[in-house]
PDB file of N, CA and C in Angstrom:
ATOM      1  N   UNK A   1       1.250 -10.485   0.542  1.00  0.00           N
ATOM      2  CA  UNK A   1       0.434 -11.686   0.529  1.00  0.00           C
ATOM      3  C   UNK A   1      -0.986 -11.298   0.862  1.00  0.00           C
ATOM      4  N   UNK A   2      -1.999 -11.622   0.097  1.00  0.00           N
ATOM      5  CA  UNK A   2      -3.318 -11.558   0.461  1.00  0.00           C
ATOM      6  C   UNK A   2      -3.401 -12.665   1.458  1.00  0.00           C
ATOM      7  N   UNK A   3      -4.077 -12.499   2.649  1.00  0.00           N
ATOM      8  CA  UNK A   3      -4.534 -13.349   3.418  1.00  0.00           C
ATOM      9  C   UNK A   3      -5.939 -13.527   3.393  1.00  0.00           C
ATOM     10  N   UNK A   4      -6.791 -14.626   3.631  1.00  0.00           N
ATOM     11  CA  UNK A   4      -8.546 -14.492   4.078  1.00  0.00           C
ATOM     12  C   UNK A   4      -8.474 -15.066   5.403  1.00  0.00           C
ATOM     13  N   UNK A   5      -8.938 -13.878   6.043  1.00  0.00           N
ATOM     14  CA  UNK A   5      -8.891 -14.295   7.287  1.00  0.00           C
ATOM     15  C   UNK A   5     -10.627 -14.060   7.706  1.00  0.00           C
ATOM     16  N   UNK A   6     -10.810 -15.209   8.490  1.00  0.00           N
ATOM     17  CA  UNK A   6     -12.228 -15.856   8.594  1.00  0.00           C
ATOM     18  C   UNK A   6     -12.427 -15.443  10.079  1.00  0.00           C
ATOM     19  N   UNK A   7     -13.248 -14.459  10.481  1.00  0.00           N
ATOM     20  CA  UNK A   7     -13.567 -14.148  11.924  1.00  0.00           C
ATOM     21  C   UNK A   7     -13.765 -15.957  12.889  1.00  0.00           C
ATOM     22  N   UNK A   8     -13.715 -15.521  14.480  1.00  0.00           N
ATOM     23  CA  UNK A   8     -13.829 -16.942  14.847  1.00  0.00           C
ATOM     24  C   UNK A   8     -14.334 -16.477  16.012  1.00  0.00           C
ATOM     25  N   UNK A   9     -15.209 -17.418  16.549  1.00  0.00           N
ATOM     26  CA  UNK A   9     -15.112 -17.199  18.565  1.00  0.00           C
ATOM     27  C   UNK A   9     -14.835 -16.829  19.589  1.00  0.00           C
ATOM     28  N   UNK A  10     -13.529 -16.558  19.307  1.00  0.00           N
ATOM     29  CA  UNK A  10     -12.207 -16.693  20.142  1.00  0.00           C
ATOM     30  C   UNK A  10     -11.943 -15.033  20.244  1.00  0.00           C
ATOM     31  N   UNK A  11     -12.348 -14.354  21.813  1.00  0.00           N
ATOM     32  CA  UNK A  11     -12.094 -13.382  21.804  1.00  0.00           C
ATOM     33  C   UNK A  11     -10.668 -13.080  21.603  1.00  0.00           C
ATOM     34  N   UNK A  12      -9.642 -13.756  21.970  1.00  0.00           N
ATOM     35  CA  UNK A  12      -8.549 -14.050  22.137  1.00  0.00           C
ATOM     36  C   UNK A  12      -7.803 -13.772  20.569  1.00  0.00           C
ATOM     37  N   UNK A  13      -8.147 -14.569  19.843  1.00  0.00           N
ATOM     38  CA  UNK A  13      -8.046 -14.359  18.286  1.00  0.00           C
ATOM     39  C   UNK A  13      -9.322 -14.218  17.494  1.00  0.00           C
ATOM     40  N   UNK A  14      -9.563 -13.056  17.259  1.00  0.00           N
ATOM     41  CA  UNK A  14     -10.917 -12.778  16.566  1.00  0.00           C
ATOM     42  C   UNK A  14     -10.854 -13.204  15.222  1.00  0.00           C
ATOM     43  N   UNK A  15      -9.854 -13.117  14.638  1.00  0.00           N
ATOM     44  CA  UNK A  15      -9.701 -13.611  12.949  1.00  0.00           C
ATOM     45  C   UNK A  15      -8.441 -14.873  12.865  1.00  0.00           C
ATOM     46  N   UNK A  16      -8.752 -15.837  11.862  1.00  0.00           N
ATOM     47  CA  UNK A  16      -8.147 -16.734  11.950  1.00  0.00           C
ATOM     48  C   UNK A  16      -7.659 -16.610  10.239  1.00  0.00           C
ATOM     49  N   UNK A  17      -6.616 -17.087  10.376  1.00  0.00           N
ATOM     50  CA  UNK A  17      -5.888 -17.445   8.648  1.00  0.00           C
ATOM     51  C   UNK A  17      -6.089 -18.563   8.133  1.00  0.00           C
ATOM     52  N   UNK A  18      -6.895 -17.849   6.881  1.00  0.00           N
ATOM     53  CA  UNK A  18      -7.443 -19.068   6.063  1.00  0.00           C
ATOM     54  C   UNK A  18      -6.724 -19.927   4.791  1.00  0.00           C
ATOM     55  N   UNK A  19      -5.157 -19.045   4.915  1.00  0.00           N
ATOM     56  CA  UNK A  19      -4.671 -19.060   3.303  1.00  0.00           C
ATOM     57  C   UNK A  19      -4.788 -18.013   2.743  1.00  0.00           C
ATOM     58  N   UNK A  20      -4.206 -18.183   1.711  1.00  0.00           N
ATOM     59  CA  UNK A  20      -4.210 -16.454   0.544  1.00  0.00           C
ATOM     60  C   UNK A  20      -3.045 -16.910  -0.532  1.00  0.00           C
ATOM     61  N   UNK A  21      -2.625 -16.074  -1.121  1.00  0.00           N
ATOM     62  CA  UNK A  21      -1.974 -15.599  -2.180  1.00  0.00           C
ATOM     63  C   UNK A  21      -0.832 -14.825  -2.505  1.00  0.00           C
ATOM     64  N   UNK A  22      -0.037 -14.710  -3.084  1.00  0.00           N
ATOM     65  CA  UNK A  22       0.968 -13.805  -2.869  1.00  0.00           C
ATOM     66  C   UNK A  22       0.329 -13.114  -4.669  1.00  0.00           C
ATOM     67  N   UNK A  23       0.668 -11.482  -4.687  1.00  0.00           N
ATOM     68  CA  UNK A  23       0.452 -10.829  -5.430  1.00  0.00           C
ATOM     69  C   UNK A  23       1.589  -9.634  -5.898  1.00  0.00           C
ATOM     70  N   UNK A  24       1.926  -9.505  -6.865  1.00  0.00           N
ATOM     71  CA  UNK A  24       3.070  -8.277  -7.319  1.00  0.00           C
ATOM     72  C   UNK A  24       2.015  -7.272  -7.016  1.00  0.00           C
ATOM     73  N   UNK A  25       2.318  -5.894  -6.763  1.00  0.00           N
ATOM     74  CA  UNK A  25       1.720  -4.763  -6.221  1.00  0.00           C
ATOM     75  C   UNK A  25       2.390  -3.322  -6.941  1.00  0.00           C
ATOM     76  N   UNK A  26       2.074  -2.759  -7.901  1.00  0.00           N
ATOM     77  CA  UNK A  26       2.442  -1.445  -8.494  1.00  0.00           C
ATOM     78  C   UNK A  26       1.490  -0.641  -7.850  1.00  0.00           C
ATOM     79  N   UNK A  27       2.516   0.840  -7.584  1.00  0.00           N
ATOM     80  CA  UNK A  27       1.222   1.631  -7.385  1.00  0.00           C
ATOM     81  C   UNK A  27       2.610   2.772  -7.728  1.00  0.00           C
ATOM     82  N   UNK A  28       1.526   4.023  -8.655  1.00  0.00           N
ATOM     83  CA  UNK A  28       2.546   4.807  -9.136  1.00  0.00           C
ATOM     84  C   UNK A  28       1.155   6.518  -8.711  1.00  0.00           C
ATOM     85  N   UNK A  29       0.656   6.478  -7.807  1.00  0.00           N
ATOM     86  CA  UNK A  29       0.010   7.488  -7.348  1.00  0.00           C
ATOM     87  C   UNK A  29       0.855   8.850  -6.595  1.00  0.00           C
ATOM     88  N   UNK A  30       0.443   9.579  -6.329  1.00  0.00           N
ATOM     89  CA  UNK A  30       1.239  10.983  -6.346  1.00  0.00           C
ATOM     90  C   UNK A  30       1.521  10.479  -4.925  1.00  0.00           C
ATOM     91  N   UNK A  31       0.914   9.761  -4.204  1.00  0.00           N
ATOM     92  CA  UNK A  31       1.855   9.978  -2.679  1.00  0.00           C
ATOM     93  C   UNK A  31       2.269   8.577  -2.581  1.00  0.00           C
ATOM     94  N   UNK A  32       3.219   7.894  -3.734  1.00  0.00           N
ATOM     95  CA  UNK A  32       3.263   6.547  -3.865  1.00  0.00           C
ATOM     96  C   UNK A  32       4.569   6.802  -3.078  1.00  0.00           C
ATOM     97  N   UNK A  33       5.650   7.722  -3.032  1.00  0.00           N
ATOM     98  CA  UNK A  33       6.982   8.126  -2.829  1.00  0.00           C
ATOM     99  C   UNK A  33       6.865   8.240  -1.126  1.00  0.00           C
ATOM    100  N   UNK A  34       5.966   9.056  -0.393  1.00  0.00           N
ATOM    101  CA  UNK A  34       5.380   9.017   0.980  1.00  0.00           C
ATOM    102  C   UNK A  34       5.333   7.670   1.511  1.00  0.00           C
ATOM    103  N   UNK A  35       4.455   6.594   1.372  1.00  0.00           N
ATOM    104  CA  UNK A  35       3.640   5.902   1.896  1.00  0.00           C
ATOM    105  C   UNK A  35       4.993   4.384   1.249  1.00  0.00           C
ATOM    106  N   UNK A  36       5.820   4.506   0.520  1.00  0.00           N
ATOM    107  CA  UNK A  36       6.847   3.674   0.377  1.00  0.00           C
ATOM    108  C   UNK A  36       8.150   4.070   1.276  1.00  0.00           C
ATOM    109  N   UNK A  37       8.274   4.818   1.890  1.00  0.00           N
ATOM    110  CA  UNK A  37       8.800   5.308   3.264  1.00  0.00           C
ATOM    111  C   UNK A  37       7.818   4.687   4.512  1.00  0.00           C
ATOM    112  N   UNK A  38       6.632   4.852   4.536  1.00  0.00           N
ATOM    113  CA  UNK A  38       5.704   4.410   5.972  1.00  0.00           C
ATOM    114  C   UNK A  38       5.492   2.941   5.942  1.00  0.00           C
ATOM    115  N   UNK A  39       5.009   2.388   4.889  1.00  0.00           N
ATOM    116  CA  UNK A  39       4.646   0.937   4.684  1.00  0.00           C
ATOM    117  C   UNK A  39       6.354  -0.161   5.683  1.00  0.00           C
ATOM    118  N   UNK A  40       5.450  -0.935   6.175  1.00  0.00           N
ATOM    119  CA  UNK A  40       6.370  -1.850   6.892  1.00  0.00           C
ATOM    120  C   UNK A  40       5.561  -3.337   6.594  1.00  0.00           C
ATOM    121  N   UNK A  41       6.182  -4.532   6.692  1.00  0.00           N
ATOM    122  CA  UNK A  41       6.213  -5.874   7.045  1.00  0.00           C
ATOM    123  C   UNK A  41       5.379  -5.651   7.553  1.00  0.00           C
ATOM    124  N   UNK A  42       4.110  -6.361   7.286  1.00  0.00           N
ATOM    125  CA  UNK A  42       3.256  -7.080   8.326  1.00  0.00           C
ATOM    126  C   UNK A  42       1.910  -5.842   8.430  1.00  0.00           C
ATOM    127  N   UNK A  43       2.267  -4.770   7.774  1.00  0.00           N
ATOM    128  CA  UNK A  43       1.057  -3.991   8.750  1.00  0.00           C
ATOM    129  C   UNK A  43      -0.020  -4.133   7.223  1.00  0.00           C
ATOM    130  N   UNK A  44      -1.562  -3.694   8.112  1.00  0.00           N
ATOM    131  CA  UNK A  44      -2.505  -4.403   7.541  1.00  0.00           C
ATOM    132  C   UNK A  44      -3.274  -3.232   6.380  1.00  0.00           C
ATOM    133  N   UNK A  45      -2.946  -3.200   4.605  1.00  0.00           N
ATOM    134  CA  UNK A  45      -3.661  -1.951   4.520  1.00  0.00           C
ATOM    135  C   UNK A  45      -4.542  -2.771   3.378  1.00  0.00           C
ATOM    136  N   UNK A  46      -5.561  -1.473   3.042  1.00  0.00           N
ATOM    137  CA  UNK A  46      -6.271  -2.057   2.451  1.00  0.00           C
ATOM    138  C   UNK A  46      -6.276  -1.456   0.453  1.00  0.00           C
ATOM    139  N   UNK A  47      -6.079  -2.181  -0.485  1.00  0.00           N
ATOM    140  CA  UNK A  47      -5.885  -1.546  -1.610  1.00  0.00           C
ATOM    141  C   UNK A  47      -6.485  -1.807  -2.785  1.00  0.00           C
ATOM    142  N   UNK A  48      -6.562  -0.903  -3.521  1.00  0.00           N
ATOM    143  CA  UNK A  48      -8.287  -1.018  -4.549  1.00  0.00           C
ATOM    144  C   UNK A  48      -7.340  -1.145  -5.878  1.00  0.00           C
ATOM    145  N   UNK A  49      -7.693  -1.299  -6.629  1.00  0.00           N
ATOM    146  CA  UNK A  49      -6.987  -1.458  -7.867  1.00  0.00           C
ATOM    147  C   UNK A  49      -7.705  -2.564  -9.298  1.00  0.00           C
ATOM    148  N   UNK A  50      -6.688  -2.850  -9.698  1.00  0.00           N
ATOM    149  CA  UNK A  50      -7.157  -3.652 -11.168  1.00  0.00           C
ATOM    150  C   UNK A  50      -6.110  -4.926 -11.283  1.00  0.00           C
ATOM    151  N   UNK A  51      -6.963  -5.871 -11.174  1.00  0.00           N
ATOM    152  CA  UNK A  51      -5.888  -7.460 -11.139  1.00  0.00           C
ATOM    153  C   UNK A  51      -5.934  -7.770 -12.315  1.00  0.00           C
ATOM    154  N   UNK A  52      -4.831  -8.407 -12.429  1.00  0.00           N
ATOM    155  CA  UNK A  52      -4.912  -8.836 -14.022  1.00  0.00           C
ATOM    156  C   UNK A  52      -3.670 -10.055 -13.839  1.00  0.00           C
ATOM    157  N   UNK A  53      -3.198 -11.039 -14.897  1.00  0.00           N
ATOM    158  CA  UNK A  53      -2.445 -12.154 -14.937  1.00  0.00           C
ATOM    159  C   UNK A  53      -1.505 -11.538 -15.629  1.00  0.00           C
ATOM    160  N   UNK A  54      -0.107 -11.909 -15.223  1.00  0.00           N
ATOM    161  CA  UNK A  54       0.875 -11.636 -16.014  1.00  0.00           C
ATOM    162  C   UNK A  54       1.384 -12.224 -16.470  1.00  0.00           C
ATOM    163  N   UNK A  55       2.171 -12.700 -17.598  1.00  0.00           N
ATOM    164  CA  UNK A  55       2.691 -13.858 -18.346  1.00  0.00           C
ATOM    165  C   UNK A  55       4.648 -13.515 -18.410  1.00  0.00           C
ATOM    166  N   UNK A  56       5.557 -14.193 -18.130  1.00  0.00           N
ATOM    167  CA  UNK A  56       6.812 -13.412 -18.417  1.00  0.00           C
ATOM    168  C   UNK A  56       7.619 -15.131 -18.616  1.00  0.00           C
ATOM    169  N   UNK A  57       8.973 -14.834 -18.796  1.00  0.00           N
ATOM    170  CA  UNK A  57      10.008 -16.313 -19.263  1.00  0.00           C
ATOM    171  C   UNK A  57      10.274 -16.137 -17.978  1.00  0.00           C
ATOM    172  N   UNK A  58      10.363 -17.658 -17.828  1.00  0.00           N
ATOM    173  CA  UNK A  58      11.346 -17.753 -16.515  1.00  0.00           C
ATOM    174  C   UNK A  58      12.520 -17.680 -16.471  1.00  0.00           C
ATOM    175  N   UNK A  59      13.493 -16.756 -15.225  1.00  0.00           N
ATOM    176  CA  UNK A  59      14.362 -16.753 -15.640  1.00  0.00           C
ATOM    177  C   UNK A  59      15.362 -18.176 -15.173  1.00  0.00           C
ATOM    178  N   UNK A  60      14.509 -18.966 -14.627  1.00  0.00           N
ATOM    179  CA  UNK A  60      15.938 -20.311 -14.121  1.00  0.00           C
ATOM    180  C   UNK A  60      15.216 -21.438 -14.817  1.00  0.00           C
ATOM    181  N   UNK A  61      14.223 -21.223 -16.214  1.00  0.00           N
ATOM    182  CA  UNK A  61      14.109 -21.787 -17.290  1.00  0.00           C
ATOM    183  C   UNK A  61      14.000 -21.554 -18.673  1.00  0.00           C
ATOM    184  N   UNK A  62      14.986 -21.158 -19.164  1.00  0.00           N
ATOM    185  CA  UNK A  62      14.946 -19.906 -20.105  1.00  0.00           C
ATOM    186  C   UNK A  62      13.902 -20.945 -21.184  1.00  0.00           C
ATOM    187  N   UNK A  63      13.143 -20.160 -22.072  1.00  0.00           N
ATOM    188  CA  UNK A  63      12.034 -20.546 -22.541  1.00  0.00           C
ATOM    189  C   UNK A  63      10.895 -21.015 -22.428  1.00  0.00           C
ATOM    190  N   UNK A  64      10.656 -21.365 -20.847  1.00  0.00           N
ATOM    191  CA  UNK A  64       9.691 -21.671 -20.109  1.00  0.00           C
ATOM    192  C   UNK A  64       9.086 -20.421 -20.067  1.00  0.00           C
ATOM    193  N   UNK A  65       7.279 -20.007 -20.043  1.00  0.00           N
ATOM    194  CA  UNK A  65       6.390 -19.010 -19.895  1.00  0.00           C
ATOM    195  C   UNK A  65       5.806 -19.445 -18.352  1.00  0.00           C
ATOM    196  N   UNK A  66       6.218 -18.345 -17.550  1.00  0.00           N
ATOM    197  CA  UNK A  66       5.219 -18.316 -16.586  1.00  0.00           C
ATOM    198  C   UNK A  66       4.483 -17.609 -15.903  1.00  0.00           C
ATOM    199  N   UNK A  67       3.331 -17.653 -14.890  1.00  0.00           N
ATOM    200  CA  UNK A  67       2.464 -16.635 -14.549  1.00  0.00           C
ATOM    201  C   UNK A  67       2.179 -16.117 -13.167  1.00  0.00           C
ATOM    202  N   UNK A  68       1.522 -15.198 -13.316  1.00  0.00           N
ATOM    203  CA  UNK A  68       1.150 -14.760 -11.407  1.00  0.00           C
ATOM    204  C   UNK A  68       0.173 -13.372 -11.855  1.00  0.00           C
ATOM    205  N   UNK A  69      -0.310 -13.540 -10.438  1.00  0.00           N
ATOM    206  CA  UNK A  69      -1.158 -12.407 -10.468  1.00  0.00           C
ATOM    207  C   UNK A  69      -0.635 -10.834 -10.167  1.00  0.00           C
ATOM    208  N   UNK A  70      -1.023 -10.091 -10.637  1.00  0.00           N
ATOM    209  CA  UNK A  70      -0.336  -8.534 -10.593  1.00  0.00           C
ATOM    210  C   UNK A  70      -1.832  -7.386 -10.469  1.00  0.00           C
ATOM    211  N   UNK A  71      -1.336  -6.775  -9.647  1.00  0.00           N
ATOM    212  CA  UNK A  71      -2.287  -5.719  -9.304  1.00  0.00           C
ATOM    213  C   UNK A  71      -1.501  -4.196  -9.297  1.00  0.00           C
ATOM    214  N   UNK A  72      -2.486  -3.361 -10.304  1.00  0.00           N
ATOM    215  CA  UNK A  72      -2.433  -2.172 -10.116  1.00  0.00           C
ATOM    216  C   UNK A  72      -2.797  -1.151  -9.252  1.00  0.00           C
ATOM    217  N   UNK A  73      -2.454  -0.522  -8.154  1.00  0.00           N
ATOM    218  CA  UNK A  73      -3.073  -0.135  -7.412  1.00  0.00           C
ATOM    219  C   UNK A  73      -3.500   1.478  -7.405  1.00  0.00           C
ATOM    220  N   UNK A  74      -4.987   1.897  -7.296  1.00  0.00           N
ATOM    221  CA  UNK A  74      -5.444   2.908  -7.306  1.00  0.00           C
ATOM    222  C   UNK A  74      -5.386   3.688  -6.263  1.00  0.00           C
ATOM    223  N   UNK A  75      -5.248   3.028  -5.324  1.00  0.00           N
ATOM    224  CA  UNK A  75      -5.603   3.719  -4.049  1.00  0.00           C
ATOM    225  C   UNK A  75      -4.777   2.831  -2.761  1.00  0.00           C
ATOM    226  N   UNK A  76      -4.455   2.897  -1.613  1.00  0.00           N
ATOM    227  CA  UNK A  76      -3.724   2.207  -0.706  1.00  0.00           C
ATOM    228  C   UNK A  76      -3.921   2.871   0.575  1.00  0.00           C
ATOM    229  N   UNK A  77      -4.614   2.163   1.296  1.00  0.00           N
ATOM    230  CA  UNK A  77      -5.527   3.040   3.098  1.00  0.00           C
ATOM    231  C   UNK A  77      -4.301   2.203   3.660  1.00  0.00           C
ATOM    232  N   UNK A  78      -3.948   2.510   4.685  1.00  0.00           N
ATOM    233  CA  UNK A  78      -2.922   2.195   6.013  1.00  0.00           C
ATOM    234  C   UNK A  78      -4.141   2.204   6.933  1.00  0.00           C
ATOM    235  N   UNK A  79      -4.475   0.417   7.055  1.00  0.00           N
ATOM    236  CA  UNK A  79      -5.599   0.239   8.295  1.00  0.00           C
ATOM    237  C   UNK A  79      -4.620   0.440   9.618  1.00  0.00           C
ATOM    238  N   UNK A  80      -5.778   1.116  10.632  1.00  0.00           N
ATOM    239  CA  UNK A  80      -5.060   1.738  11.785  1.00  0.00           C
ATOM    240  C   UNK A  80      -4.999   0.051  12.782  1.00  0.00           C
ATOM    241  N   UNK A  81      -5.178  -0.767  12.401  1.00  0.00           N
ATOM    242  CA  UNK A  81      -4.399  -1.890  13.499  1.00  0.00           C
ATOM    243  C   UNK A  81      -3.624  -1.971  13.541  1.00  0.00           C
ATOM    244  N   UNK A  82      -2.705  -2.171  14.788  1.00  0.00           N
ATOM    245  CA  UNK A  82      -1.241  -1.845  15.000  1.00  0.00           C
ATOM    246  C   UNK A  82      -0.488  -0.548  14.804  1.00  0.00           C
ATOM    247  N   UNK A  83      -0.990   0.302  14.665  1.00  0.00           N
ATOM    248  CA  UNK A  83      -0.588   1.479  15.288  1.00  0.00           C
ATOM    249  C   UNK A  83      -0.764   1.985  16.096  1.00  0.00           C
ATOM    250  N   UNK A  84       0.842   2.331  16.837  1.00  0.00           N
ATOM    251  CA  UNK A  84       0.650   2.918  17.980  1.00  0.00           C
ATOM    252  C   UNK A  84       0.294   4.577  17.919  1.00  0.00           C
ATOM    253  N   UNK A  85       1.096   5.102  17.063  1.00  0.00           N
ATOM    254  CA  UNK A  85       1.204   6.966  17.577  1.00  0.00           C
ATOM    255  C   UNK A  85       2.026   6.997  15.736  1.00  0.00           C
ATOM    256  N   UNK A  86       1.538   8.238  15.323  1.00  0.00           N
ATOM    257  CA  UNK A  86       1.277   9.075  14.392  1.00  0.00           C
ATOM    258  C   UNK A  86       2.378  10.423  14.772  1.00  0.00           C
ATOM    259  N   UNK A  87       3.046  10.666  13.613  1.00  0.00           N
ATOM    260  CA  UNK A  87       4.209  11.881  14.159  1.00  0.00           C
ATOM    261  C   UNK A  87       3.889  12.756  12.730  1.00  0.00           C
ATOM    262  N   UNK A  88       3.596  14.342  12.670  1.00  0.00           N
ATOM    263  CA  UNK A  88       3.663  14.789  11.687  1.00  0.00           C
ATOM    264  C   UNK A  88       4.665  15.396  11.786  1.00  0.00           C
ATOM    265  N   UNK A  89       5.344  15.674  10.629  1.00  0.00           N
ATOM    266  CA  UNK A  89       5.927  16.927   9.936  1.00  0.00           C
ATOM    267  C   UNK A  89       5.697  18.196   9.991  1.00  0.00           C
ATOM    268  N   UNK A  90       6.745  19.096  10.606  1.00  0.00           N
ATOM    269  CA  UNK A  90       6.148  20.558  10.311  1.00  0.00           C
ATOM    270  C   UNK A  90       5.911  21.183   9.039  1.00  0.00           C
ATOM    271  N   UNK A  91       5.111  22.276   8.901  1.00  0.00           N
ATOM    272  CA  UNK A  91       4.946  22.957   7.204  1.00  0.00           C
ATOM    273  C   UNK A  91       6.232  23.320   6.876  1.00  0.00           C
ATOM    274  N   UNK A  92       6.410  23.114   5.651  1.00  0.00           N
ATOM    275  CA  UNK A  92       7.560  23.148   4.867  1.00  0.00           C
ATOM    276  C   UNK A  92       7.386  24.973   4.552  1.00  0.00           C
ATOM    277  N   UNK A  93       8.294  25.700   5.135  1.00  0.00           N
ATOM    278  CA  UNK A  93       8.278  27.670   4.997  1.00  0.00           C
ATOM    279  C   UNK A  93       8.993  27.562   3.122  1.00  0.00           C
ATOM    280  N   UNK A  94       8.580  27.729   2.399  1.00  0.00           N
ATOM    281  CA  UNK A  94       9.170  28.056   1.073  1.00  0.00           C
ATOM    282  C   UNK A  94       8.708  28.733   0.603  1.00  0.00           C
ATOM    283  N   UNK A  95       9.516  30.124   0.057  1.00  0.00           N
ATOM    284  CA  UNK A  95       9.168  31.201  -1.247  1.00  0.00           C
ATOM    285  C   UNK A  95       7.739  32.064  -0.466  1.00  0.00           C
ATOM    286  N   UNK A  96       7.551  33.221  -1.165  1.00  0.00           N
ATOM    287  CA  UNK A  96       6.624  33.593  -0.853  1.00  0.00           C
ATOM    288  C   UNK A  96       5.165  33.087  -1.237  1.00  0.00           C
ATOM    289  N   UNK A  97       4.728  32.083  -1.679  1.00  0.00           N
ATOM    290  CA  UNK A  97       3.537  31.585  -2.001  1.00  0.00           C
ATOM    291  C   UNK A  97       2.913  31.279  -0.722  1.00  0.00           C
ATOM    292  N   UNK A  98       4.224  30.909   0.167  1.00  0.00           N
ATOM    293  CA  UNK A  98       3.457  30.565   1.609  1.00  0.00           C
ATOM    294  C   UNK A  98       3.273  31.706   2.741  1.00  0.00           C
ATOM    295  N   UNK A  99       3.791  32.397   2.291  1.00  0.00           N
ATOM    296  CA  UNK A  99       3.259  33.801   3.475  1.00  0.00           C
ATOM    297  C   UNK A  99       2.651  34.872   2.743  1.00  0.00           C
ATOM    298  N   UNK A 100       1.391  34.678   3.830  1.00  0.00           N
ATOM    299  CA  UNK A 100      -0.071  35.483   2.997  1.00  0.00           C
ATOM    300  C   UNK A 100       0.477  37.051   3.072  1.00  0.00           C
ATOM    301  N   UNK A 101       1.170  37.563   3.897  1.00  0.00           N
ATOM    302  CA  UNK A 101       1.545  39.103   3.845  1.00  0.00           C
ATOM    303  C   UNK A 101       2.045  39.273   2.587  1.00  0.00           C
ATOM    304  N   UNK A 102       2.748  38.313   2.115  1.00  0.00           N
ATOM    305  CA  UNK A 102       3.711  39.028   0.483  1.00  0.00           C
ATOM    306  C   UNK A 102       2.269  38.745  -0.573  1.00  0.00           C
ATOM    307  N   UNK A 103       1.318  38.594  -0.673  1.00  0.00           N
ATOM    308  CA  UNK A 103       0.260  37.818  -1.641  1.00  0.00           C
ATOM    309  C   UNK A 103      -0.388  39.530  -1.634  1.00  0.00           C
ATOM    310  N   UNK A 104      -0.920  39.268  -3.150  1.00  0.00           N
ATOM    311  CA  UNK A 104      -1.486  40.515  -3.394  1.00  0.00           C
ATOM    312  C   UNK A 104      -2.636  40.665  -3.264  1.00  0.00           C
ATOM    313  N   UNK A 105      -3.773  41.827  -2.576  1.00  0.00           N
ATOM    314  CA  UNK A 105      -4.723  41.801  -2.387  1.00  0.00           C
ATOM    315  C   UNK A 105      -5.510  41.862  -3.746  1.00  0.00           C
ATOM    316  N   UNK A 106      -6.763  40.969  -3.727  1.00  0.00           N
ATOM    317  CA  UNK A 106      -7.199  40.799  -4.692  1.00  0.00           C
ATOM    318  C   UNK A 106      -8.656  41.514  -4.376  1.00  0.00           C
TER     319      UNK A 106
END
């Protein structure tokens, strides 16, 4: 759901909900497989892309045409609100490409 959230007064609640939108969301980028493992409910990211209207039949009116908005996404930031702590992964040891002793001096 796109939200617009309208800053306010209120140290307490700095942004207030103004309404928004609900939007279909593709994103087929090389770390789309990563970040569809991390992504959760609710957390806040920010994503660049190309909107466009989609037209399809309904399916609980068969012959009825209907629409919504759909976005392609180029890019997808994980804003750091609400995160607590960050855990990496160790380097993955595979084949000799990764240890510089077997690599030939050039």
């Amino acid at each position: 759901k796109y939200d617009r959230l309208i800053k306010t007064q209120d140290p307490e609640r700095p942004y207030e909900d103004k309404g928004g939108f609900w939007v279909d969301i593709s994103y087929w980028g090389r770390d789309a497989e990563a970040l569809s493992k991390l992504l959760q409910k609710g957390m806040r990211v920010r994503i660049e892309g190309e909107l466009r209207i989609d037209v399809w039949e309904d399916k609980n009116n068969p012959g009825q045409m209907t629409s919504g908005m759909a976005l392609t996404a180029s890019l997808i930031t994980i804003m750091a609100q609400r995160v607590d702590a960050v855990l990496l992964k160790k380097p993955q040891q595979s084949g000799a490409h990764n240890n510089p002793a077997s690599q030939p001096d050039i």
